[in-house]
N, C-alpha and C. Protein backbone atom coordinates (compact mmCIF):
# COMPACT_ATOMS: atom_id res chain seq x y z
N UNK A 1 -46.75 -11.71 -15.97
CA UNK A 1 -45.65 -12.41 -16.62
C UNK A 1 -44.47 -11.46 -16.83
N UNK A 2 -44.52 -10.13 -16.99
CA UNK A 2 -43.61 -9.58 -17.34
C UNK A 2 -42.85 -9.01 -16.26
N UNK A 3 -43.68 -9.03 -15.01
CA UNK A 3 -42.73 -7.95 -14.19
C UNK A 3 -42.40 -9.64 -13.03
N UNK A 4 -42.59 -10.84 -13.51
CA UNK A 4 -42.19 -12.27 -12.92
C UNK A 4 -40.45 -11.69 -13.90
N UNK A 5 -40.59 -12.03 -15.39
CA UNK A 5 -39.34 -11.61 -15.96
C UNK A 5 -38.62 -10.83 -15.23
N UNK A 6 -38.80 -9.37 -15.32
CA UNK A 6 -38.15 -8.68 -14.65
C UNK A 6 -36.92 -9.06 -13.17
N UNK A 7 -38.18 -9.13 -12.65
CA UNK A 7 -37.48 -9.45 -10.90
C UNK A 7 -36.56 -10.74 -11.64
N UNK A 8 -36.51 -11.57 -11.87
CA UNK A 8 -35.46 -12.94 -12.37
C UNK A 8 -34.36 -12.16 -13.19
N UNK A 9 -34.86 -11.07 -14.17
CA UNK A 9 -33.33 -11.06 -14.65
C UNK A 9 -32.66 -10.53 -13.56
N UNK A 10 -33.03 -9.35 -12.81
CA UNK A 10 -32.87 -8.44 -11.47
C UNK A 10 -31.79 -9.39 -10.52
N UNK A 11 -32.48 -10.38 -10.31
CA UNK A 11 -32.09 -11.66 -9.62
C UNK A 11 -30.74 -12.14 -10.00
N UNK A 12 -30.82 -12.48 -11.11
CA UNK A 12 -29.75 -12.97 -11.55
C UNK A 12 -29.03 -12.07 -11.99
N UNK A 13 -28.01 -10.60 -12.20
CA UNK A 13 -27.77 -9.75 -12.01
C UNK A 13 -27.49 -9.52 -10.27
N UNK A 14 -27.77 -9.39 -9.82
CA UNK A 14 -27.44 -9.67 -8.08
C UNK A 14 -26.42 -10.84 -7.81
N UNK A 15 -27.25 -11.77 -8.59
CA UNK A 15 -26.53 -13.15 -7.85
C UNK A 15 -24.89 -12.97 -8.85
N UNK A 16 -25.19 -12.64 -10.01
CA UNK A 16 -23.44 -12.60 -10.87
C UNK A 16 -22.57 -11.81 -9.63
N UNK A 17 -22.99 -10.53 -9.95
CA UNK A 17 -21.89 -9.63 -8.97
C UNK A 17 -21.56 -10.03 -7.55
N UNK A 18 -22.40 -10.76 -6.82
CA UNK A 18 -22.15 -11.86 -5.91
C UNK A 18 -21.63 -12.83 -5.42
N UNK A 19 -21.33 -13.64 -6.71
CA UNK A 19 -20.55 -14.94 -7.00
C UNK A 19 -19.44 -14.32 -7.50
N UNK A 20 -19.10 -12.92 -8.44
CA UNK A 20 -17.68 -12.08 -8.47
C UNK A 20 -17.32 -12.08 -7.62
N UNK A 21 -17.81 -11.39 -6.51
CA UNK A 21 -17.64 -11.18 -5.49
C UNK A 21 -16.69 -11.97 -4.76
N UNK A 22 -17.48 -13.13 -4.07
CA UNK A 22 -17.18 -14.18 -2.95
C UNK A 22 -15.66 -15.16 -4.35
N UNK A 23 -15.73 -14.95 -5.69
CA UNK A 23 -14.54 -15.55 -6.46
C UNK A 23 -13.69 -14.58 -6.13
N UNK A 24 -13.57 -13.32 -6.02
CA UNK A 24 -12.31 -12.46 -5.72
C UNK A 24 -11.74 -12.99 -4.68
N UNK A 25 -12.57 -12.81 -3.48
CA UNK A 25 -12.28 -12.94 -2.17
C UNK A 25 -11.52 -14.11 -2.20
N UNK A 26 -12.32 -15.28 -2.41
CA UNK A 26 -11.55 -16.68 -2.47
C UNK A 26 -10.73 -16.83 -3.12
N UNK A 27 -10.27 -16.36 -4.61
CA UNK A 27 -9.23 -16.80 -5.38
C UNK A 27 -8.62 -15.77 -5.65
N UNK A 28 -8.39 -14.59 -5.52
CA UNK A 28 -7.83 -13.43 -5.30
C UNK A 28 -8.70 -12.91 -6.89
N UNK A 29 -8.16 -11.16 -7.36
CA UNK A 29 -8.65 -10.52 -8.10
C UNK A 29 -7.71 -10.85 -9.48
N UNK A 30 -6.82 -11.70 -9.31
CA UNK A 30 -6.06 -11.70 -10.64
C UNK A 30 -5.35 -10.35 -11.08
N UNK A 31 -5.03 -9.71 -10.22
CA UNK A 31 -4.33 -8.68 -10.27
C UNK A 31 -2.78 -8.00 -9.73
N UNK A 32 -2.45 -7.64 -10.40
CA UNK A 32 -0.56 -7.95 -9.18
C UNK A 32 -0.91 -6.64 -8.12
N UNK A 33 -0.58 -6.98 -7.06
CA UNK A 33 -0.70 -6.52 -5.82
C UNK A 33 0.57 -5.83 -5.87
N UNK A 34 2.03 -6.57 -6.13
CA UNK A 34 2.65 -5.75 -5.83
C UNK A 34 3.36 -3.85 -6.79
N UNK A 35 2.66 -3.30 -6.91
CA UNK A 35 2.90 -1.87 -7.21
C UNK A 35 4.28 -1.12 -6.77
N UNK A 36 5.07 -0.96 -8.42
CA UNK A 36 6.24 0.25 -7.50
C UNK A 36 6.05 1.04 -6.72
N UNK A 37 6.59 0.71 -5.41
CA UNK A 37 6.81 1.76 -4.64
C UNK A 37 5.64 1.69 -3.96
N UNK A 38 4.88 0.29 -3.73
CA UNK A 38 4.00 0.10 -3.04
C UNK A 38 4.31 -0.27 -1.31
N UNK A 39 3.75 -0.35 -0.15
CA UNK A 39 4.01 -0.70 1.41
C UNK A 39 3.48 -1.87 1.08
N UNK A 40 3.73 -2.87 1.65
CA UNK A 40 2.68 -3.58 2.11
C UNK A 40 2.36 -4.03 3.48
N UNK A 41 1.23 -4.34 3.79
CA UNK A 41 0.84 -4.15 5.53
C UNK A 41 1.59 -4.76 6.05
N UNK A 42 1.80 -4.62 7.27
CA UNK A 42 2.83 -5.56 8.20
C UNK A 42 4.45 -4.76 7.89
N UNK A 43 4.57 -3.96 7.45
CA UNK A 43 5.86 -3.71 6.68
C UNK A 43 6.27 -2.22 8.34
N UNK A 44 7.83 -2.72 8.62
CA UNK A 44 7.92 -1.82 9.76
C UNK A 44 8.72 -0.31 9.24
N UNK A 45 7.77 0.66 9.41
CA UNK A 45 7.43 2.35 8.58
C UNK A 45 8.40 3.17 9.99
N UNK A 46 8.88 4.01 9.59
CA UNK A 46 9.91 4.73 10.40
C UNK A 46 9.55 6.29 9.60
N UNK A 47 9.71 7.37 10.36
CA UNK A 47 9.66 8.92 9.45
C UNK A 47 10.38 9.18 9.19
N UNK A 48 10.72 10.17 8.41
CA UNK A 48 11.77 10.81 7.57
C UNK A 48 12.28 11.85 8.37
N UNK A 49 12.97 12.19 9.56
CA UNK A 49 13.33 13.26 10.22
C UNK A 49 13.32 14.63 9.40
N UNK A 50 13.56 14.52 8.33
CA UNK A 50 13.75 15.95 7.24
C UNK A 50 12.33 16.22 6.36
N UNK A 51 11.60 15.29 5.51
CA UNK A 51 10.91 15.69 4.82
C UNK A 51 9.51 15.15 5.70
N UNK A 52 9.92 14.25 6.38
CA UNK A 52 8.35 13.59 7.35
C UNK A 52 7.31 13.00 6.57
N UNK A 53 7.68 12.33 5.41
CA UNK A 53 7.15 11.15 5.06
C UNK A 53 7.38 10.00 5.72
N UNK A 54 7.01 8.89 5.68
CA UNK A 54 7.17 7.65 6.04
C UNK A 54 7.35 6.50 5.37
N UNK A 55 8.51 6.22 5.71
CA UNK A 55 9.20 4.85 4.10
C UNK A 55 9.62 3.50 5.26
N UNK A 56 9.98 2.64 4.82
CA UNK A 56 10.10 1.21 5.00
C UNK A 56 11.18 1.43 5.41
N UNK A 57 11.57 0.68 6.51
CA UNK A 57 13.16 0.41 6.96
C UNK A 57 14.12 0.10 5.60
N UNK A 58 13.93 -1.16 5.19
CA UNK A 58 13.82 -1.93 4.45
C UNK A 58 14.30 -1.27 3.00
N UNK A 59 13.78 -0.40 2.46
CA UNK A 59 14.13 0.28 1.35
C UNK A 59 14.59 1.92 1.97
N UNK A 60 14.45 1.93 3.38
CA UNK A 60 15.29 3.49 3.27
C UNK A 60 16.80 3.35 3.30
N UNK A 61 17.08 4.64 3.40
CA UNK A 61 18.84 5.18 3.32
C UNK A 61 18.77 5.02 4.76
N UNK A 62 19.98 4.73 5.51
CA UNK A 62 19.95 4.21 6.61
C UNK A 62 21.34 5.41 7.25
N UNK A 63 21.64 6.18 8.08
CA UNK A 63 22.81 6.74 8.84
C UNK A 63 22.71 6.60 10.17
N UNK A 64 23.98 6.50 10.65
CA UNK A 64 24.02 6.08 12.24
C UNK A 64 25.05 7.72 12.78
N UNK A 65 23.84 8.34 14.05
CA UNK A 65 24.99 9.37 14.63
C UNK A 65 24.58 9.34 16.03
N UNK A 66 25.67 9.35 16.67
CA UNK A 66 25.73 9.22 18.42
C UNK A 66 25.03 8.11 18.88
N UNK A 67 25.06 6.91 18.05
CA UNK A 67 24.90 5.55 18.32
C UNK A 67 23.17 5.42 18.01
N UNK A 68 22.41 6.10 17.44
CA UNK A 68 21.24 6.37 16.68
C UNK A 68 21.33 6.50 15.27
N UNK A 69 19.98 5.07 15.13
CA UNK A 69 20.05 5.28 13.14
C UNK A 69 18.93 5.85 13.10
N UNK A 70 19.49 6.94 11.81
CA UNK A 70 18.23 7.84 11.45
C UNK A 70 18.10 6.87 9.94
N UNK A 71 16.89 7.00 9.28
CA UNK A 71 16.32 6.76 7.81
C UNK A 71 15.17 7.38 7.34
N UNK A 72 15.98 7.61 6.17
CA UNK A 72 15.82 8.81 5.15
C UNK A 72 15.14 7.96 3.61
N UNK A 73 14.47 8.56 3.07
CA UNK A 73 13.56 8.22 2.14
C UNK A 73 14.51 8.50 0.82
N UNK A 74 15.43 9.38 0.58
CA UNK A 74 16.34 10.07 -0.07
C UNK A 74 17.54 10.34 -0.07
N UNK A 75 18.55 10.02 -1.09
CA UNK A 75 19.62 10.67 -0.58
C UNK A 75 19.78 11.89 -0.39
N UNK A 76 19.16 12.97 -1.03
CA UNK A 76 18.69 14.34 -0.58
C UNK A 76 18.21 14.52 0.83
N UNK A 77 17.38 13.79 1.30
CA UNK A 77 16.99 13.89 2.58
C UNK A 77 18.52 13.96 3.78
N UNK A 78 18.63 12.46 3.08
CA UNK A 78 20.11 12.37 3.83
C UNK A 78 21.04 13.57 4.34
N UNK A 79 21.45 14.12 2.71
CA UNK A 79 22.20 15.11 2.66
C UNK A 79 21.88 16.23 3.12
N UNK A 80 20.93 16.75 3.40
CA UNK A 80 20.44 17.32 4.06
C UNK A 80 20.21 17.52 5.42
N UNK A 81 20.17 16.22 5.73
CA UNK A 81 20.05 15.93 7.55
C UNK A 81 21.50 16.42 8.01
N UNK A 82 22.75 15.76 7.40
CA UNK A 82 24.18 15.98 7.45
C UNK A 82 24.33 17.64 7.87
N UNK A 83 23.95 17.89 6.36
CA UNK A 83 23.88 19.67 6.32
C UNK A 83 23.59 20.40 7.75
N UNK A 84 22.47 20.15 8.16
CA UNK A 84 21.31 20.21 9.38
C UNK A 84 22.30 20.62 10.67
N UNK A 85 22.73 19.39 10.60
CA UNK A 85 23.95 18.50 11.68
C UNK A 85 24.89 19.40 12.12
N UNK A 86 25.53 19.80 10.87
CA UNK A 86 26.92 20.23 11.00
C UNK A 86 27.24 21.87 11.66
């Protein structure tokens, strides 16, 4: 009788974190996804010619030289590239 108990609570304990589980998946985690300064997938990533991180079109600093846009994560970066340049 006791180790019948056992395995059932065991059981049920499995089956909760399970049914968490497959409820995340299906109804999302109830959590905000979007994070400052977060990417999100699908998002088109370009490098930083100066520091060589990788930032979002989208939110970088954008300069155009000899008919080429460079983007920069920074205006420091920027200023810097200029510097570079000159």
């Amino acid at each position: 009788m006791g180790i019948r108990l056992v395995i059932i609570l065991i059981l049920l304990v499995v089956l909760y974190y399970l049914g968490k589980q497959v409820y995340q998946l299906l109804l999302g985690s109830g959590k905000p996804t979007d994070k400052p300064g977060a990417i999100s997938a699908g998002v088109d990533l370009t490098q930083d010619p100066v520091c060589l991180t990788y930032v979002s079109k989208a939110r970088a600093i954008s300069t155009k030289r000899n008919g080429e846009t460079h983007y920069f994560c920074s205006e420091h970066c920027a200023a810097e590239f200029e510097n570079r340049a000159a």
